[in-house]
C-alpha atoms as a PDB file:
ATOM      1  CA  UNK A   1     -37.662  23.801  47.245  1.00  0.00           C
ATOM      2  CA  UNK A   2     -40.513  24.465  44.742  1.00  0.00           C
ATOM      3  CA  UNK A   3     -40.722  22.812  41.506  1.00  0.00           C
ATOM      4  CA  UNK A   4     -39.510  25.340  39.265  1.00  0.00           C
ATOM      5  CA  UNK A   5     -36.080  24.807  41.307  1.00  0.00           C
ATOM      6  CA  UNK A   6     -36.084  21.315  41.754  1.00  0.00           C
ATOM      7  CA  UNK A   7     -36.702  20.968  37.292  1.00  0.00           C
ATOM      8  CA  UNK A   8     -33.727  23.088  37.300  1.00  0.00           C
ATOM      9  CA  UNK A   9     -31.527  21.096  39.647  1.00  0.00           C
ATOM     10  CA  UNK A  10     -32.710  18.092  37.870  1.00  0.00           C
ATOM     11  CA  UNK A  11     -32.232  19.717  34.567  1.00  0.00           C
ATOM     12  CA  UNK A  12     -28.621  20.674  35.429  1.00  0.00           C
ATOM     13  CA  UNK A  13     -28.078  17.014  37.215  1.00  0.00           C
ATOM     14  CA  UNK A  14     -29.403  14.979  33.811  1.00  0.00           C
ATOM     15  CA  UNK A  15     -27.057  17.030  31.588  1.00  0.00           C
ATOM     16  CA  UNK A  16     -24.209  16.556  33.180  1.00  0.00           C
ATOM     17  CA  UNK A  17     -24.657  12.953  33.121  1.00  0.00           C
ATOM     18  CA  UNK A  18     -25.392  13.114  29.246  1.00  0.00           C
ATOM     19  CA  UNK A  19     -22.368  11.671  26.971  1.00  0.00           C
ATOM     20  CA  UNK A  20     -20.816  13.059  23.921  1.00  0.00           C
ATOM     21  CA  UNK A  21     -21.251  10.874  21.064  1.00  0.00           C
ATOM     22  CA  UNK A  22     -17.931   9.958  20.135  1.00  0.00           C
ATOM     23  CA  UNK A  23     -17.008  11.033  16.503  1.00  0.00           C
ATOM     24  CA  UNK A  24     -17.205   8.350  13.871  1.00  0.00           C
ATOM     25  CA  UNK A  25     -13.759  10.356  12.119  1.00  0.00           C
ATOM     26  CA  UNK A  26     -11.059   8.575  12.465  1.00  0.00           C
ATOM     27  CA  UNK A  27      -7.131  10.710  10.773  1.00  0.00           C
ATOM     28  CA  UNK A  28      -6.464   8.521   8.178  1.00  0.00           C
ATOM     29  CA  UNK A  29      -2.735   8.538   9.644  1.00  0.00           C
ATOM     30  CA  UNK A  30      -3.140   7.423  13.073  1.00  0.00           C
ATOM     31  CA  UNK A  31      -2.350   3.972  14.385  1.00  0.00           C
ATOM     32  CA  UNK A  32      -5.226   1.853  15.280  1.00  0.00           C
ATOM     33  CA  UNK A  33      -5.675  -1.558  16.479  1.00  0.00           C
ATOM     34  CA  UNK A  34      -2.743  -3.902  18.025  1.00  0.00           C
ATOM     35  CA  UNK A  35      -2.996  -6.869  16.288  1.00  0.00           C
ATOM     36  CA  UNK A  36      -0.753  -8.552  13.771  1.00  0.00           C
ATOM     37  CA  UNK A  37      -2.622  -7.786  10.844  1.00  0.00           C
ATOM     38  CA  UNK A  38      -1.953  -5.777   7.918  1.00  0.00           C
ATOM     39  CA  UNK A  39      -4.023  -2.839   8.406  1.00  0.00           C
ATOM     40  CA  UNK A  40      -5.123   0.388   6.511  1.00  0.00           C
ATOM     41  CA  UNK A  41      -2.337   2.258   7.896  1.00  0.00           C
ATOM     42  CA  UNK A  42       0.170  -0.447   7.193  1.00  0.00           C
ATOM     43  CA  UNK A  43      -0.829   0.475   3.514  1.00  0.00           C
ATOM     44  CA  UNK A  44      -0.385   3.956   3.683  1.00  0.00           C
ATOM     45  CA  UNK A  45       2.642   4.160   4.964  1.00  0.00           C
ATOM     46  CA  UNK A  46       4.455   1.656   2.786  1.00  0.00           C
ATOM     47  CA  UNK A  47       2.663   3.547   0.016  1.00  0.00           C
ATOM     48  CA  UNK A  48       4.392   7.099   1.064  1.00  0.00           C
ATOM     49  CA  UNK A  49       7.827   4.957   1.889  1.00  0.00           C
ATOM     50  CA  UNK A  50       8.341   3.099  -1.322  1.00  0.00           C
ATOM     51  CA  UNK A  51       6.822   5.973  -3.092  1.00  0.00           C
ATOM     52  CA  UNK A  52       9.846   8.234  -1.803  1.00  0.00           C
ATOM     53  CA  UNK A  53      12.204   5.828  -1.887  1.00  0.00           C
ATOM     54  CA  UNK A  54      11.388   5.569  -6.017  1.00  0.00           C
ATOM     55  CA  UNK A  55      11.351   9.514  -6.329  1.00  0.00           C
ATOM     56  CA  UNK A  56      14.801  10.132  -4.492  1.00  0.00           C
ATOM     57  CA  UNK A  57      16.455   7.610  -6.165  1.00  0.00           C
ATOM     58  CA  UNK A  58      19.421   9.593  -7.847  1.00  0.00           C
ATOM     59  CA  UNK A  59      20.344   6.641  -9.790  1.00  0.00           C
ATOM     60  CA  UNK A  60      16.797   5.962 -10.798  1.00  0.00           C
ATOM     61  CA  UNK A  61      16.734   9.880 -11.876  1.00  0.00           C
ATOM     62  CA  UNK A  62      20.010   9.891 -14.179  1.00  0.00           C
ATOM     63  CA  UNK A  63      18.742   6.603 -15.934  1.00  0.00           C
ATOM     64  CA  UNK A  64      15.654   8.363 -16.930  1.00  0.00           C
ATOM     65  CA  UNK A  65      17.441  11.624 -17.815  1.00  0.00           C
ATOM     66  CA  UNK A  66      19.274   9.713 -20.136  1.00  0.00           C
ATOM     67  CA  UNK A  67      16.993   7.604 -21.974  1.00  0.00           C
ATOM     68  CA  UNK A  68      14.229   9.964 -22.091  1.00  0.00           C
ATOM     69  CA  UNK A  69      15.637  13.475 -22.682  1.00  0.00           C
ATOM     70  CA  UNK A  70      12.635  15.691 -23.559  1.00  0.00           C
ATOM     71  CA  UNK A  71       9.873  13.032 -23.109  1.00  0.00           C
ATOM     72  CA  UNK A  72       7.980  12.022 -19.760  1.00  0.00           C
ATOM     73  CA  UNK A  73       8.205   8.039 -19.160  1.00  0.00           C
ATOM     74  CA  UNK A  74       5.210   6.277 -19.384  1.00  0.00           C
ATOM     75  CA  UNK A  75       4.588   3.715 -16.141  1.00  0.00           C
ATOM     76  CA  UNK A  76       2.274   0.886 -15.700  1.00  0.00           C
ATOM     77  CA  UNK A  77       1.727   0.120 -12.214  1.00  0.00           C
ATOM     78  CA  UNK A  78       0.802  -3.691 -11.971  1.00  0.00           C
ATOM     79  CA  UNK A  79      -1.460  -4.576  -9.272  1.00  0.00           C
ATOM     80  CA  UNK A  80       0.114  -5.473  -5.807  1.00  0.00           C
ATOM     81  CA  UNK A  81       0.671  -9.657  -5.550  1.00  0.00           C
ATOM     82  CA  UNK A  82      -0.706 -10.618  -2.207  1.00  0.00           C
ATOM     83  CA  UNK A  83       1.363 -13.314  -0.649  1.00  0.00           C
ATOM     84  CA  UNK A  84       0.809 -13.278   2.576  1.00  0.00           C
ATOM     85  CA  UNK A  85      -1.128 -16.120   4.159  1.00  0.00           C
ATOM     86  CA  UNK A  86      -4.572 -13.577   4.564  1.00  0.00           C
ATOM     87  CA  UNK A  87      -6.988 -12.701   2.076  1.00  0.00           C
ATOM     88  CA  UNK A  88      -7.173  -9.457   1.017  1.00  0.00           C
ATOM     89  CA  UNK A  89      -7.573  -6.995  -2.252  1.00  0.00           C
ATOM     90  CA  UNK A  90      -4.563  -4.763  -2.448  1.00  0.00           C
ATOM     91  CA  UNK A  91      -6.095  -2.812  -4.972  1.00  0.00           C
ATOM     92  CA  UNK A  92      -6.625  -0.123  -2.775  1.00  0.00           C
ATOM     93  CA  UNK A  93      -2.359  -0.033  -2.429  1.00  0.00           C
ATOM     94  CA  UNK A  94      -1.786  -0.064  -6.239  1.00  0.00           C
ATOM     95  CA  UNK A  95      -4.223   2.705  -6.650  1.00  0.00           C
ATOM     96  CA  UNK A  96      -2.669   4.759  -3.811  1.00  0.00           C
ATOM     97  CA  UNK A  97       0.887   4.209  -5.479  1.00  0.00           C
ATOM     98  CA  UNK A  98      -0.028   5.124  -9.148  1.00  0.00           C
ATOM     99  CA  UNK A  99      -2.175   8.421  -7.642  1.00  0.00           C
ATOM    100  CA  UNK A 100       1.015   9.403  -5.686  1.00  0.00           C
ATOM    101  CA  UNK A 101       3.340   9.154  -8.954  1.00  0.00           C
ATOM    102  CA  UNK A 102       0.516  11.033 -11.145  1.00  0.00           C
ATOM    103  CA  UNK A 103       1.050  13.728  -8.427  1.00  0.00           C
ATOM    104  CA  UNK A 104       4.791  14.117  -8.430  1.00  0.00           C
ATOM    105  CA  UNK A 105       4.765  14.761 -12.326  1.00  0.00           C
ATOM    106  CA  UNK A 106       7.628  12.526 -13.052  1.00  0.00           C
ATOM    107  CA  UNK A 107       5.414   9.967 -15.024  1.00  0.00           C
ATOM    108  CA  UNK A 108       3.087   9.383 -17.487  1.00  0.00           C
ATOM    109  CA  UNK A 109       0.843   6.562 -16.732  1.00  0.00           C
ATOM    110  CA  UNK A 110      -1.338   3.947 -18.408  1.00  0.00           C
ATOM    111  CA  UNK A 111      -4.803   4.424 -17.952  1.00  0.00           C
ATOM    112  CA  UNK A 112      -6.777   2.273 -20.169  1.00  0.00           C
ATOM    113  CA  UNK A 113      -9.256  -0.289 -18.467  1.00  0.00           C
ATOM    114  CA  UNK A 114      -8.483  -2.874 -21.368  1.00  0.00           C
ATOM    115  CA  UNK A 115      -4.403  -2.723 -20.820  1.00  0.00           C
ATOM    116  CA  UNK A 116      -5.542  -2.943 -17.299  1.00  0.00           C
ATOM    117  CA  UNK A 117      -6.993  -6.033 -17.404  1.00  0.00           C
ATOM    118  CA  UNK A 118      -4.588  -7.099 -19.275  1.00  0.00           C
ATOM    119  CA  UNK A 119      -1.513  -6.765 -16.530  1.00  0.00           C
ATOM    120  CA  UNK A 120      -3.814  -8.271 -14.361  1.00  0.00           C
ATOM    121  CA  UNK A 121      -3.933 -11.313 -16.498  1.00  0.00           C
ATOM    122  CA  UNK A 122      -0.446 -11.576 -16.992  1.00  0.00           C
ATOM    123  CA  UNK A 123       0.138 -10.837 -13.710  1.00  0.00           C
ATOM    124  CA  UNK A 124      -2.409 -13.674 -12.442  1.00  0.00           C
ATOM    125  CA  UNK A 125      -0.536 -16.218 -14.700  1.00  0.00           C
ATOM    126  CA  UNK A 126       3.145 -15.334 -13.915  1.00  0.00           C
ATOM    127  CA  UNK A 127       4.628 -17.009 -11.029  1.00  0.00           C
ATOM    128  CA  UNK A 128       6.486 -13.769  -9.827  1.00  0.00           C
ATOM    129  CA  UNK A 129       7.153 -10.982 -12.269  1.00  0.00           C
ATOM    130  CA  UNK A 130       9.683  -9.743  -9.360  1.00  0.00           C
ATOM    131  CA  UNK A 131      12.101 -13.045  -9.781  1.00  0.00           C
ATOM    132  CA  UNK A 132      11.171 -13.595 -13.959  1.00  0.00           C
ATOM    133  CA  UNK A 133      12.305 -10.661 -16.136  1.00  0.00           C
ATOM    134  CA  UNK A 134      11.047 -12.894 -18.916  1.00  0.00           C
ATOM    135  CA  UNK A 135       7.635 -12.894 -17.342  1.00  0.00           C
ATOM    136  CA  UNK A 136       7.798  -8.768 -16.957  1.00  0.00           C
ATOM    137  CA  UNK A 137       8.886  -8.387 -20.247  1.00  0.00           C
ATOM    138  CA  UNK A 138       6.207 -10.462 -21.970  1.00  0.00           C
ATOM    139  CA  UNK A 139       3.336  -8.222 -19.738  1.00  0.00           C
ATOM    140  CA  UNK A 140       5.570  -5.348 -21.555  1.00  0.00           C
ATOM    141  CA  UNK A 141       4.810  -6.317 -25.051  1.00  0.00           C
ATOM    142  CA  UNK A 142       1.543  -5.719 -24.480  1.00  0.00           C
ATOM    143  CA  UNK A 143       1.351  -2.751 -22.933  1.00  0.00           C
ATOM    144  CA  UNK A 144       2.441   1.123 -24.095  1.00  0.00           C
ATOM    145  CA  UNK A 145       4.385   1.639 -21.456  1.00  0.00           C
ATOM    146  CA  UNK A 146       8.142   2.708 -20.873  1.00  0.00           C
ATOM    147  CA  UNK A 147       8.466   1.166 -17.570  1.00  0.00           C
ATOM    148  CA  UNK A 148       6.439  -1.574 -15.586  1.00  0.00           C
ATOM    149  CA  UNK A 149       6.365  -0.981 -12.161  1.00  0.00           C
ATOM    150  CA  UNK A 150       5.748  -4.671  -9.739  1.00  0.00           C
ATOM    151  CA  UNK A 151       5.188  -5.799  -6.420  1.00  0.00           C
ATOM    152  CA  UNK A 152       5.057  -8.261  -4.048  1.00  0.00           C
ATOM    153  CA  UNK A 153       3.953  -8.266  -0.573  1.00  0.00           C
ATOM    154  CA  UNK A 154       4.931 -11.525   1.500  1.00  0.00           C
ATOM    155  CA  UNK A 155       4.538 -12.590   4.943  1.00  0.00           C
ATOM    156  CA  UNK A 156       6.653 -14.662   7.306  1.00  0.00           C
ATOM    157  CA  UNK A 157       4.990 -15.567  10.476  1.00  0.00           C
ATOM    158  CA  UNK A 158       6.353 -16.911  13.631  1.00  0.00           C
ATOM    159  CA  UNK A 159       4.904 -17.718  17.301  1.00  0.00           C
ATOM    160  CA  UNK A 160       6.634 -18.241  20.647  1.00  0.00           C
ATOM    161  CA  UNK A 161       4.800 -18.689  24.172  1.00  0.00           C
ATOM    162  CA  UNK A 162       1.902 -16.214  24.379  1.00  0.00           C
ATOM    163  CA  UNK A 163       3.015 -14.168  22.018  1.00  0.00           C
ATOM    164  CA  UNK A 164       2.715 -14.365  17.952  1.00  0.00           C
ATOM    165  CA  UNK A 165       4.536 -12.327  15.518  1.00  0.00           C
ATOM    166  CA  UNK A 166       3.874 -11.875  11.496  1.00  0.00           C
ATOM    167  CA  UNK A 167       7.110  -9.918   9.534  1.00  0.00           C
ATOM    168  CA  UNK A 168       5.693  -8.153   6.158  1.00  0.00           C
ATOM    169  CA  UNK A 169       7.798  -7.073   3.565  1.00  0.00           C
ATOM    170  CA  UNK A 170       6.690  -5.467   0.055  1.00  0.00           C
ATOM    171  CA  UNK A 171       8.670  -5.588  -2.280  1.00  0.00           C
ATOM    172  CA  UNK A 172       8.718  -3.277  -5.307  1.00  0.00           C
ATOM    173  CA  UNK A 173      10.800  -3.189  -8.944  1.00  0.00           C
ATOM    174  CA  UNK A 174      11.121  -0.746 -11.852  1.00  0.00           C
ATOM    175  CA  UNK A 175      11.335  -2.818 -15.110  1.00  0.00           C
ATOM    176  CA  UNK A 176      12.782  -0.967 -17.920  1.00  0.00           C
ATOM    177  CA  UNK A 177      10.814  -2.079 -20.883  1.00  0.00           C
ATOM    178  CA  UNK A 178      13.548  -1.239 -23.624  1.00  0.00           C
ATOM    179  CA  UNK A 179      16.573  -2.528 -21.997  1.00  0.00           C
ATOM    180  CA  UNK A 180      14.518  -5.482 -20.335  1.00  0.00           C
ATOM    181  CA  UNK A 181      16.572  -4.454 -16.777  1.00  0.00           C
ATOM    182  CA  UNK A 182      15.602  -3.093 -13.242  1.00  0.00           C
ATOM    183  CA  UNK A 183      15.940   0.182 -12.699  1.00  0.00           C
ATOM    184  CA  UNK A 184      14.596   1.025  -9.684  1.00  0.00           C
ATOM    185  CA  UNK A 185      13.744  -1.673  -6.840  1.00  0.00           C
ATOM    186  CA  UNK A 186      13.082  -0.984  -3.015  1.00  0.00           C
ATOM    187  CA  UNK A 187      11.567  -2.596   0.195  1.00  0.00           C
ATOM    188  CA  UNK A 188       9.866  -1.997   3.205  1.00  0.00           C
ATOM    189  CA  UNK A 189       9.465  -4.101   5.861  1.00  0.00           C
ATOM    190  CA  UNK A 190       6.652  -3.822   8.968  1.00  0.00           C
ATOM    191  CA  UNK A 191       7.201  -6.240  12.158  1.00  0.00           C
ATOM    192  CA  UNK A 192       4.164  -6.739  14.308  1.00  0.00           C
ATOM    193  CA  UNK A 193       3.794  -8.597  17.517  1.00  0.00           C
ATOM    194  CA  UNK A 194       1.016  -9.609  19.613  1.00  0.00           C
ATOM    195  CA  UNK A 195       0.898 -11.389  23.119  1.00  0.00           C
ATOM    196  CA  UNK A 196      -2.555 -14.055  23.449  1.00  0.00           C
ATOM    197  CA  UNK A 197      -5.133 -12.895  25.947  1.00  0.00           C
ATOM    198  CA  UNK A 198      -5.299 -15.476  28.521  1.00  0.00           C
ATOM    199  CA  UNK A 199      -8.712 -15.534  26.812  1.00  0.00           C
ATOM    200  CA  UNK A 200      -9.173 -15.878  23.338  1.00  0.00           C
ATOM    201  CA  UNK A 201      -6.976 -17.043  19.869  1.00  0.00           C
END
């Protein structure tokens, strides 16, 4: 063989030993890892689920027919309460809830950074604004707002053998500023299990 061929049979040889490099892209929707932690797209979807839930609520839409005949409601979304036993920001779930309700045009929303802070606050210093209406109501005195909208997500975990298991629920209310009364609450729960490596934990 001369050496022209043999560079080509090399040539050919190399390259079909050379590896793609895998795409860094990831769909924002598909389910990765199997651990028992809350992940990305454990956000998402209770974001689109409780989101729905709210927006096909018929009771939820003759209340607000009623009260608010040729005005939009105005909704504060209070950030997420994380009480689960890990330490994460669920800012990133309060801001995907409040831009999904912008987008179905049933709302109004507060958007001031000050009032903002504010809920935070109030939020931070409440025990639970899902189990004290008292505790909602005073966060609605100081904000323009129709409705406050407030959740909780809480985690039970459990272990057995090999194999661990954590149960998430987030849970969401409507508080009706005027009439001081819920008028909208929902909850989604997310069970995940994992079994130890013989390895590892």
């Amino acid at each position: 063989m001369n050496t022209v061929g043999f560079s080509m049979v090399t040539l050919v040889l190399m390259g079909g030993c050379v590896s793609v490099p895998e795409s860094p892209y990831r769909d924002p929707g598909e389910v990765r890892g199997g651990g028992t932690e809350f992940t990305a797209y454990d956000v998402q979807q209770s974001v689109v689920t409780m989101v729905d839930y709210m927006l096909s609520s018929e009771s939820l839409d003759r209340k607000i027919k009623s009260q608010f005949l040729s005005t939009t409601p105005v909704v504060a979304v209070m950030p997420i309460a994380n009480k689960t036993y890990r330490i994460f920001d669920l800012q990133s779930m309060t801001q995907a809830i409040e831009s999904k309700l912008v987008n179905s045009g049933r709302f109004d929303f507060v958007d001031r950074g000050a009032e903002k802070m504010l809920i935070a606050e109030k939020v931070h210093d409440t025990d639970s604004v899902l189990t004290s209406d008292a505790g909602a109501t005073d966060i609605g005195v100081h904000v323009r707002a129709d409705y406050l909208l407030a959740g909780e997500l809480n985690e039970i975990r459990d272990s057995y053998g090999k194999t661990r298991e954590s149960y998430y629920k987030l849970t969401m209310k409507l508080l009706n500023k005027k009439t001081g009364k819920i008028d909208w609450s929902g909850e989604k729960e997310i069970r995940k299990v994992a079994t130890r490596p013989t390895v590892g934990w």
